[in-house]
N, C-alpha and C. Protein backbone atom coordinates (compact mmCIF):
# COMPACT_ATOMS: atom_id res chain seq x y z
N UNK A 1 123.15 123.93 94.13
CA UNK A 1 122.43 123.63 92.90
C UNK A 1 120.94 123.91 93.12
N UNK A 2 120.55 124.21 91.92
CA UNK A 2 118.26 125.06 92.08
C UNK A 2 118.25 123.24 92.13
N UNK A 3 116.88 123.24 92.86
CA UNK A 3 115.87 122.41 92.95
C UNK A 3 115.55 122.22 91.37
N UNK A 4 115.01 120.41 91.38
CA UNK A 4 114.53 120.06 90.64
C UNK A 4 112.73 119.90 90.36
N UNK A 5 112.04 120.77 89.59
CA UNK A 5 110.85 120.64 89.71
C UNK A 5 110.73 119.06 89.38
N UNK A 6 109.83 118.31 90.58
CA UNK A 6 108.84 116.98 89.83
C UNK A 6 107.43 116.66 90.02
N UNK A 7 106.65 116.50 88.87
CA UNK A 7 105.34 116.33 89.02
C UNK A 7 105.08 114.95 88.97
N UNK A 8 104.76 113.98 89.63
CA UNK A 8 103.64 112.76 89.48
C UNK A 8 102.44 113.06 88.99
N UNK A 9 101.88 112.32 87.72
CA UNK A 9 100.62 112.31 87.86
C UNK A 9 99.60 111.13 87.25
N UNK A 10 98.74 111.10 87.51
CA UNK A 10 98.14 109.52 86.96
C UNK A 10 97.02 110.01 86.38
N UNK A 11 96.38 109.13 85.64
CA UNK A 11 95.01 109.91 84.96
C UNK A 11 93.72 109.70 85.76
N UNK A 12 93.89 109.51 87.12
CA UNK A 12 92.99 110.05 87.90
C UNK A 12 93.05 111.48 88.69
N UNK A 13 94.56 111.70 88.69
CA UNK A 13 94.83 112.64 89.80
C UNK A 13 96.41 113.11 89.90
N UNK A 14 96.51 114.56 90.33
CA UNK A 14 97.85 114.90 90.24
C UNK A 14 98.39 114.05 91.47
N UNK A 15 99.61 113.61 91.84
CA UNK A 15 99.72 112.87 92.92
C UNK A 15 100.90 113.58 93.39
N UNK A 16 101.93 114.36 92.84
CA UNK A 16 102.90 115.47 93.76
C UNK A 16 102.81 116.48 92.25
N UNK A 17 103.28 117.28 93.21
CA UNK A 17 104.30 118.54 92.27
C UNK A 17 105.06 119.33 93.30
N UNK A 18 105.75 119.67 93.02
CA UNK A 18 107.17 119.94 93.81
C UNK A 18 108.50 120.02 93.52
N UNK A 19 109.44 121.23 94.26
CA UNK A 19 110.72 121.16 93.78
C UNK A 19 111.39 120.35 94.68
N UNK A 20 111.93 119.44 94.67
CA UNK A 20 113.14 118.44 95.41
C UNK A 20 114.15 118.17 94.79
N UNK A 21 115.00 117.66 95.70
CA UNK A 21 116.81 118.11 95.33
C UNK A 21 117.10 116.39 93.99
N UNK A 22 116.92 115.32 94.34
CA UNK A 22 116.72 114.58 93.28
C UNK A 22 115.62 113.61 93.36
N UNK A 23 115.55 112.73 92.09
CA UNK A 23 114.03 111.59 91.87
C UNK A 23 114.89 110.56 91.03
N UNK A 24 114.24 109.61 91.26
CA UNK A 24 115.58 108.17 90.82
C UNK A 24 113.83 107.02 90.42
N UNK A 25 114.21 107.26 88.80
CA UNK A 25 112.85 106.89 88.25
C UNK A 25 113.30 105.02 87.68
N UNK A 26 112.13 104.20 87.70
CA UNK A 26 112.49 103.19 87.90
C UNK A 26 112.34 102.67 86.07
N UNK A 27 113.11 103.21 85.31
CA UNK A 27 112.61 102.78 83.72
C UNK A 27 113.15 101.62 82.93
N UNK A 28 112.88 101.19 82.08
CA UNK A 28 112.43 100.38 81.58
C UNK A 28 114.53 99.54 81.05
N UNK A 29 115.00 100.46 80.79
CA UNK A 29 116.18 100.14 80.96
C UNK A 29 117.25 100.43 82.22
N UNK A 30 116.47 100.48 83.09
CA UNK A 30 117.25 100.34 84.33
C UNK A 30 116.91 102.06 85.72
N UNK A 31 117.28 102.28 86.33
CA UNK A 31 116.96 103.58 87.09
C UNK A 31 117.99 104.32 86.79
N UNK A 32 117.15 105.37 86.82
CA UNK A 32 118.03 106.97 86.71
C UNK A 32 117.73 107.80 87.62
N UNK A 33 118.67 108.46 88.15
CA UNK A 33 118.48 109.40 88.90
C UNK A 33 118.37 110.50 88.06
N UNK A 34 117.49 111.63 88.81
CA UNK A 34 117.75 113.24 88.14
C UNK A 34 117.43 114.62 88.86
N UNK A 35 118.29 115.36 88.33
CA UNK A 35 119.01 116.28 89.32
C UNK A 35 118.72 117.59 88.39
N UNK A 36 118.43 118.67 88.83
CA UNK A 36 118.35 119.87 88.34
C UNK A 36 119.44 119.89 87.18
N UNK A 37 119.05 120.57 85.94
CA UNK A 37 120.53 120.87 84.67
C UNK A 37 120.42 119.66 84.15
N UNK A 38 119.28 118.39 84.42
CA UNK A 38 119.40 117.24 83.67
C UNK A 38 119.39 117.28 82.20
N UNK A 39 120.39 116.73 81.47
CA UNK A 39 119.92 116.98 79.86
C UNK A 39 118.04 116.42 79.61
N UNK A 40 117.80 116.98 78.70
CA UNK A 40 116.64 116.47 78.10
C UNK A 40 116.52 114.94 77.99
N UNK A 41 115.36 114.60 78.47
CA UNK A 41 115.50 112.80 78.43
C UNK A 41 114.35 111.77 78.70
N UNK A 42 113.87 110.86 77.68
CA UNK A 42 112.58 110.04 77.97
C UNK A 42 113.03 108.83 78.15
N UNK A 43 112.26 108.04 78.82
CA UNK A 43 112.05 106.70 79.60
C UNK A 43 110.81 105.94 79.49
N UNK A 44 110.33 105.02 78.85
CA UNK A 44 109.49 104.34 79.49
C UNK A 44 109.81 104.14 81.12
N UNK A 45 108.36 103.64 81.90
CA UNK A 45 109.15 102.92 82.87
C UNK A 45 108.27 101.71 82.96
N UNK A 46 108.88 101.04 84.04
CA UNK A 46 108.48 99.47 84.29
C UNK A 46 108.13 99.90 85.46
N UNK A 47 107.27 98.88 86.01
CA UNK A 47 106.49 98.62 87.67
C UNK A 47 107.35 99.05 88.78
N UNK A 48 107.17 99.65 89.88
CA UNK A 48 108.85 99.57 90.99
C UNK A 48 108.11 101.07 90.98
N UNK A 49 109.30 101.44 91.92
CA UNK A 49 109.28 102.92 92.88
C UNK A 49 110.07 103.89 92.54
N UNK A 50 109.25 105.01 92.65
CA UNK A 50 110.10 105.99 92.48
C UNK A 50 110.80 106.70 93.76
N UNK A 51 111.84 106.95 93.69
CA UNK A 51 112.37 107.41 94.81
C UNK A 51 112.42 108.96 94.77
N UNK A 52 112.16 109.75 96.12
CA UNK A 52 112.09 111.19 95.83
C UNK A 52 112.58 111.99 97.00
N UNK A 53 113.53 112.43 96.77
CA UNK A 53 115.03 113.08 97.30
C UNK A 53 114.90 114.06 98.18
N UNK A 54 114.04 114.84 98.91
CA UNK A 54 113.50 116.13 98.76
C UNK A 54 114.50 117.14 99.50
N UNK A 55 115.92 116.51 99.79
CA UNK A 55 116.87 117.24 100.24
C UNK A 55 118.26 116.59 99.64
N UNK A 56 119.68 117.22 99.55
CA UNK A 56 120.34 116.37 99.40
C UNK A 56 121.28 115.30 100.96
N UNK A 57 121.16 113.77 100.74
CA UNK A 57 121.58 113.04 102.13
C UNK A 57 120.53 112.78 102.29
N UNK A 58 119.27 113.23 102.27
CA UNK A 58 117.50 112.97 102.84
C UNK A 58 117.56 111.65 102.81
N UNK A 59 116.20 110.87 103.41
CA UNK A 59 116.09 109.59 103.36
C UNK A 59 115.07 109.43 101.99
N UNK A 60 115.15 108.73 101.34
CA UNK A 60 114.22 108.97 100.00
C UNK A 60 112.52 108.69 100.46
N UNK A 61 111.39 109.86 100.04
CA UNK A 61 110.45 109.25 100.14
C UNK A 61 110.14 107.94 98.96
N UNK A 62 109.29 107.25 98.88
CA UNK A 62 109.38 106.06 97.98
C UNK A 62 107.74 106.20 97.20
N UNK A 63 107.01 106.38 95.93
CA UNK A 63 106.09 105.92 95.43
C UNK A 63 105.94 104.91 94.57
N UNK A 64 104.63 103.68 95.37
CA UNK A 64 105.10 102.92 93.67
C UNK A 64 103.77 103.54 92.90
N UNK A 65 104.43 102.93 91.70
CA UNK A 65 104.21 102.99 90.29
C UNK A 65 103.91 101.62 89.33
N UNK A 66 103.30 102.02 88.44
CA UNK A 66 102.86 101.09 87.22
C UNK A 66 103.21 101.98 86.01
N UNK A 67 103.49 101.44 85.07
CA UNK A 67 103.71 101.93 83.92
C UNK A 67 103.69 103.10 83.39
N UNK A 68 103.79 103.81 82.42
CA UNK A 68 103.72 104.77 82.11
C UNK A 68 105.36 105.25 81.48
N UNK A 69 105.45 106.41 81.27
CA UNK A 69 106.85 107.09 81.35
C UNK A 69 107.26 108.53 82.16
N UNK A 70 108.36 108.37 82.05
CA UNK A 70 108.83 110.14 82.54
C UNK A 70 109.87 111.00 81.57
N UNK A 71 109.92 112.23 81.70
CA UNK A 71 109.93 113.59 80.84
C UNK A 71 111.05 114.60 81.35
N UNK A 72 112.03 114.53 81.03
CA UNK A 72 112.84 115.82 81.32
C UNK A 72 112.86 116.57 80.60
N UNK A 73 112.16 117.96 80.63
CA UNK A 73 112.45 118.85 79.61
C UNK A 73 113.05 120.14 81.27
N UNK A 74 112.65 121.45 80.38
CA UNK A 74 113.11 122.83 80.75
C UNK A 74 112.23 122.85 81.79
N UNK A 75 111.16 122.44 82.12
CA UNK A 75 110.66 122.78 83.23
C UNK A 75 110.78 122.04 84.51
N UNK A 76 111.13 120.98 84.24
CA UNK A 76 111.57 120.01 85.24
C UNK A 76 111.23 118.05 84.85
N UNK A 77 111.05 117.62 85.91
CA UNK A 77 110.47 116.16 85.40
C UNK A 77 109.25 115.93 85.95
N UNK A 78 108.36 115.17 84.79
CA UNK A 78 107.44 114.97 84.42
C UNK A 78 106.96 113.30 84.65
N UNK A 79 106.39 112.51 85.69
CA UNK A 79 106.16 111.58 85.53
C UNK A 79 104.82 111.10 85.23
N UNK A 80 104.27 110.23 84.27
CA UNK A 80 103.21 109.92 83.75
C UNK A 80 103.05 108.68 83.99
N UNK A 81 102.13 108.09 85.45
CA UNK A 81 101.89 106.42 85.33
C UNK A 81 100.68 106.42 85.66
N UNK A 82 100.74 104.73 85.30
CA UNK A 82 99.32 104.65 85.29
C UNK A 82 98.55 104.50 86.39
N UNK A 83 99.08 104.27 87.04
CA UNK A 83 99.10 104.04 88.98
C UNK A 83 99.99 104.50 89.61
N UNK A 84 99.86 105.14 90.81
CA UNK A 84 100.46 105.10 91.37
C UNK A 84 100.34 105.25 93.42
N UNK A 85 101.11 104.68 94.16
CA UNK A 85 100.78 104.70 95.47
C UNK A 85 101.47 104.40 96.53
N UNK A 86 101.52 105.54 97.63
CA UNK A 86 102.55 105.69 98.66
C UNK A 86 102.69 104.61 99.32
């Protein structure tokens, strides 16, 4: 399966962009994982970590996060918080 593009970014600063195999976002109704071919799909999210896959089996890297939401469209996923930190 193609890599999933994912960007972090906060409104101070881009904080990743990158293709990795999955990202398991912490939203507001519970976590989702997402994987390349994801349907189209928005989330608030709530406080907590994002997990980020960058192989499949990998050990997850972990960022936290504050609020904001995330974005699946055609180009990949899109996360928008308001904080965030390794």
């Amino acid at each position: 399966m193609a890599d999933l593009h994912f960007e972090l970014v906060t409104p101070d600063r881009l904080v990743m962009s990158d293709d990795v195999y999955m990202v398991v976002v912490p939203g507001t109704e519970g976590e989702s994982g997402i994987m390349a071919g994801h349907a189209p799909y928005m989330t608030t999210l709530r406080n907590g970590e994002v997990a980020i896959y960058r192989t499949q089996g990998a050990q997850p890297e972990r960022i936290s996060v504050t609020g904001g939401f995330a974005e699946v469209g055609e180009r990949g996923l899109t996360v928008l918080a308001e904080s965030a930190e390794a």
